[in-house]
Protein backbone atom coordinates (compact mmCIF):
# COMPACT_ATOMS: atom_id res chain seq x y z
CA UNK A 1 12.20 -87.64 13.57
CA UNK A 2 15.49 -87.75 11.91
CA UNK A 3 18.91 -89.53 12.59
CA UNK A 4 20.42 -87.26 15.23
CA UNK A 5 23.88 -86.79 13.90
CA UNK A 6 25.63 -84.83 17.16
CA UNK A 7 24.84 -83.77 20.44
CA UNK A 8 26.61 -80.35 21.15
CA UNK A 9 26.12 -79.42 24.63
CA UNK A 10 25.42 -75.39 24.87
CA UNK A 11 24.24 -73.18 27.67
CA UNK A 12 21.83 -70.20 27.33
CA UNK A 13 22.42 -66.70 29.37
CA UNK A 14 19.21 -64.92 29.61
CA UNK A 15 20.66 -61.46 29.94
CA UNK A 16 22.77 -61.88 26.99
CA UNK A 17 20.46 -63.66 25.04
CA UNK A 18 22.96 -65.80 23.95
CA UNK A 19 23.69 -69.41 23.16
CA UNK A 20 27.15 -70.48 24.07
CA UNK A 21 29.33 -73.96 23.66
CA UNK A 22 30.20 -74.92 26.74
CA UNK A 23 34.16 -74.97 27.14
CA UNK A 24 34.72 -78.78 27.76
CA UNK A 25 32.46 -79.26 24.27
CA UNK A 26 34.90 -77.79 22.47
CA UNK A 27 36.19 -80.97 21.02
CA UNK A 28 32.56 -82.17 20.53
CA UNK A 29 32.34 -79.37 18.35
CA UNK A 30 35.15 -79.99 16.40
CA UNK A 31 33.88 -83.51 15.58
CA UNK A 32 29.99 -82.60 14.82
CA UNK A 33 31.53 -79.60 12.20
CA UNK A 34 33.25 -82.54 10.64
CA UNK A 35 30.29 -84.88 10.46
CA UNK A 36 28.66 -82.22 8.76
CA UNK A 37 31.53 -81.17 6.43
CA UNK A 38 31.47 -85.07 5.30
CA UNK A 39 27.61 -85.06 5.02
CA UNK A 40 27.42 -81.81 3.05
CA UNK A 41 30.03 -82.64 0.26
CA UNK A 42 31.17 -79.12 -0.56
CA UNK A 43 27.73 -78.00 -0.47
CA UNK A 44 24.62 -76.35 1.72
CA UNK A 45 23.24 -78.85 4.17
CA UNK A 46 19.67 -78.27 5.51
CA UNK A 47 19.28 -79.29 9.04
CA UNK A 48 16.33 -79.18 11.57
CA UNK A 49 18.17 -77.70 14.90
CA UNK A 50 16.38 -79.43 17.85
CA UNK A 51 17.15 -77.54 21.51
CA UNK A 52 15.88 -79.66 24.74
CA UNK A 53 16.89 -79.12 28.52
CA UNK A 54 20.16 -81.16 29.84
CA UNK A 55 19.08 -84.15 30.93
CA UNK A 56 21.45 -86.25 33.23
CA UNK A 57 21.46 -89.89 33.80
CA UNK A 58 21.49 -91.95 36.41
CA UNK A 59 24.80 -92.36 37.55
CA UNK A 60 26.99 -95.92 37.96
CA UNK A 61 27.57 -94.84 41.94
CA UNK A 62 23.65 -94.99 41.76
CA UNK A 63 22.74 -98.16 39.39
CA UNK A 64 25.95 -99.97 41.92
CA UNK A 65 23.77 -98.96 45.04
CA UNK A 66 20.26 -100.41 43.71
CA UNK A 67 21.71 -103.79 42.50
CA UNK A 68 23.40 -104.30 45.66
CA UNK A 69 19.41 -103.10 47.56
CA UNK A 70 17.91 -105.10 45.57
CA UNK A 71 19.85 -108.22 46.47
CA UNK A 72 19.68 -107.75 50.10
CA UNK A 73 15.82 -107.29 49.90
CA UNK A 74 15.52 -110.70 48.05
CA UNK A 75 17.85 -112.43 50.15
CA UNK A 76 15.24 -110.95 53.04
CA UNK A 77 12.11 -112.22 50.91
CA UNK A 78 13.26 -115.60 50.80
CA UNK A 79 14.74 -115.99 54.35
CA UNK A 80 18.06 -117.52 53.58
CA UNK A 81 16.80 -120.07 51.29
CA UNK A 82 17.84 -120.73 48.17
CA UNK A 83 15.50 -119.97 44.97
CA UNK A 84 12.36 -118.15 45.84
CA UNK A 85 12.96 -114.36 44.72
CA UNK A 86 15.50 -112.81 42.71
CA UNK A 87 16.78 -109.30 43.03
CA UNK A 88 15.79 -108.87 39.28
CA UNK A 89 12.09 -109.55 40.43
CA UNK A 90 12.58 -106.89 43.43
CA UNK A 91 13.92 -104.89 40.79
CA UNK A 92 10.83 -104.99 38.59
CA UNK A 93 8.54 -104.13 41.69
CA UNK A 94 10.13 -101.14 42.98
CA UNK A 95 10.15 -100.05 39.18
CA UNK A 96 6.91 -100.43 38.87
CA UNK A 97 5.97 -98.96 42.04
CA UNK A 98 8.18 -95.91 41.52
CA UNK A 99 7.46 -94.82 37.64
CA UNK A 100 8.74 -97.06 35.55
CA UNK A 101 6.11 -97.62 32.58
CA UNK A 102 5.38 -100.97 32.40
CA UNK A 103 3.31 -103.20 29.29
CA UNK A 104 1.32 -106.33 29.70
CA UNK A 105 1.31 -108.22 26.57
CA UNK A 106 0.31 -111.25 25.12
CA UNK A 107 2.92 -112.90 22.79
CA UNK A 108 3.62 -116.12 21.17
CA UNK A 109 6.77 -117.76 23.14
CA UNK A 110 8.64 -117.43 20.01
CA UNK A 111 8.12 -113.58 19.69
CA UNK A 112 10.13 -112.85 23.40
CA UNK A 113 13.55 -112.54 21.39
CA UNK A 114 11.97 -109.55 19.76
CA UNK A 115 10.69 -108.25 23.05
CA UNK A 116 13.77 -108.66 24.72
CA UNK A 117 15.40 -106.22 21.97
CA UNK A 118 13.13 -104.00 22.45
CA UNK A 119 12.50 -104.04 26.30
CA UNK A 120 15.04 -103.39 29.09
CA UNK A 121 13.41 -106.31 30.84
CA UNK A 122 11.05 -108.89 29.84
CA UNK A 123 9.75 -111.07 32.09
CA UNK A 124 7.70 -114.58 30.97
CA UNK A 125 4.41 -113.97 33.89
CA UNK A 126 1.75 -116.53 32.74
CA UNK A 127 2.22 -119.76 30.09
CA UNK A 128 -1.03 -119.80 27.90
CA UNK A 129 -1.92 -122.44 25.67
CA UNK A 130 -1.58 -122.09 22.20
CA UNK A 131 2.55 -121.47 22.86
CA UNK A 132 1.40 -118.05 23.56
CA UNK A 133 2.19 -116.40 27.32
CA UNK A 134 1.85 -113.27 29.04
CA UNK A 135 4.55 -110.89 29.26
CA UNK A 136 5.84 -107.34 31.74
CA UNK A 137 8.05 -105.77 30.26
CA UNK A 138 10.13 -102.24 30.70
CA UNK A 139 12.54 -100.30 29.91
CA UNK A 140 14.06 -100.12 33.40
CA UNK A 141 16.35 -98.12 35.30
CA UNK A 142 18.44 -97.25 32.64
CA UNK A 143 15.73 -94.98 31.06
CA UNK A 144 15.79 -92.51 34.80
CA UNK A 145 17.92 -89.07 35.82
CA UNK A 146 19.86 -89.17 38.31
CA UNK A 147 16.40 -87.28 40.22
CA UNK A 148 14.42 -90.67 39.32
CA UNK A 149 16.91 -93.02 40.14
CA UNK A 150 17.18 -91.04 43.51
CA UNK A 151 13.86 -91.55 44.21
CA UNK A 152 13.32 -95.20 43.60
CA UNK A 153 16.48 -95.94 45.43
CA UNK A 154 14.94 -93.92 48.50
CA UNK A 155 12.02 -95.92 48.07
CA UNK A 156 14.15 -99.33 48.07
CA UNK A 157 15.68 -98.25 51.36
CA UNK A 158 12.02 -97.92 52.52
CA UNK A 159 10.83 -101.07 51.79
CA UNK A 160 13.82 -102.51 53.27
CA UNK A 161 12.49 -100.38 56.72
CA UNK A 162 9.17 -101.75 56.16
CA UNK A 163 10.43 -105.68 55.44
CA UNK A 164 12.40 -104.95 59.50
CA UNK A 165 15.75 -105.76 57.12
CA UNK A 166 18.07 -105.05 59.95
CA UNK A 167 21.53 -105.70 58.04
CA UNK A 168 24.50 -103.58 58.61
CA UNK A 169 25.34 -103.26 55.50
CA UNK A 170 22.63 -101.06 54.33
CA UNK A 171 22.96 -99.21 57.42
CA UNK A 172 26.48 -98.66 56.05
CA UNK A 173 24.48 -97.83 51.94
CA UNK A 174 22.21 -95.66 53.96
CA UNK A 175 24.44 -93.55 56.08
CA UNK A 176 27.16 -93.42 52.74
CA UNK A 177 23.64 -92.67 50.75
CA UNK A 178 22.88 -89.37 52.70
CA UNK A 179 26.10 -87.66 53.29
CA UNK A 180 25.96 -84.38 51.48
């Protein structure tokens, strides 16, 4: 695949057959015909159009509300002492448990700098000898739609139900969580 040089946000009508720029990308517009009137130097530019559905990301409202979960949960893991779990560890459950694809490898220590540019998270799970260790690692949250992101933060209130966590505040995230 190429270097994408613009995303121009368009919507098709089915009875007119017709692709249309969407009003507020008018300005996007502007700037991608300029991109391509500096790439093309005067002359005909071949381009490979690629067309694939919206697709809207989680929101900050959402990725707010599943940090804040995730650090009630861990505080309930570990009782009110200190150490123990981390929300980050919570995090990397429910991710798992609710579609996040995560990789098992084994690595040389020195090699989880790469990793950790290439992976969301990367989390050290077993020292081997050798200076080699076992790694998890994902792309996280940041990866979902808004749709995913729903769902795993349903499924964060639910293990919070199952764990008996019985702390106002997530009543309060849960009742501000469903209104319509």
């Amino acid at each position: 695949m190429g270097k994408v040089i613009g995303r121009l946000p368009v919507v098709y009508d089915p009875a007119a057959r017709r692709v249309q720029v969407e009003s507020s990308a008018e300005f996007v517009e502007t700037q991608l015909l300029q991109r391509l009137d500096d790439l093309a130097h005067g002359q005909p530019l071949r381009l490979t159009l690629t067309v694939e559905p919206e697709r809207k990301g989680r929101s900050t409202q959402q990725n707010r509300l599943m940090w804040a979960l995730l650090t009630i949960m861990a505080d309930a893991y570990n009782a009110g002492r200190t150490g123990g779990v981390t929300p980050e560890e919570c995090y990397l459950d429910m991710l798992e448990k609710y579609g996040a694809k995560v990789d098992f490898l084994e690595v040389p220590a020195g090699a989880l700098e790469i990793l950790r540019r290439c992976y969301r998270l990367v989390h050290v799970v077993e020292i081997l000898n050798n200076d080699r260790c076992t790694v998890k690692c994902t792309q996280g949250s940041s990866s979902f739609t808004t749709a995913e992101m729903k769902n795993l933060i349903d499924g964060i209130f639910d293990r919070l139900a199952e764990m008996g966590v019985n702390d106002p505040m997530v009543t309060a995230y849960w009742q501000e969580w469903k209104e319509p």
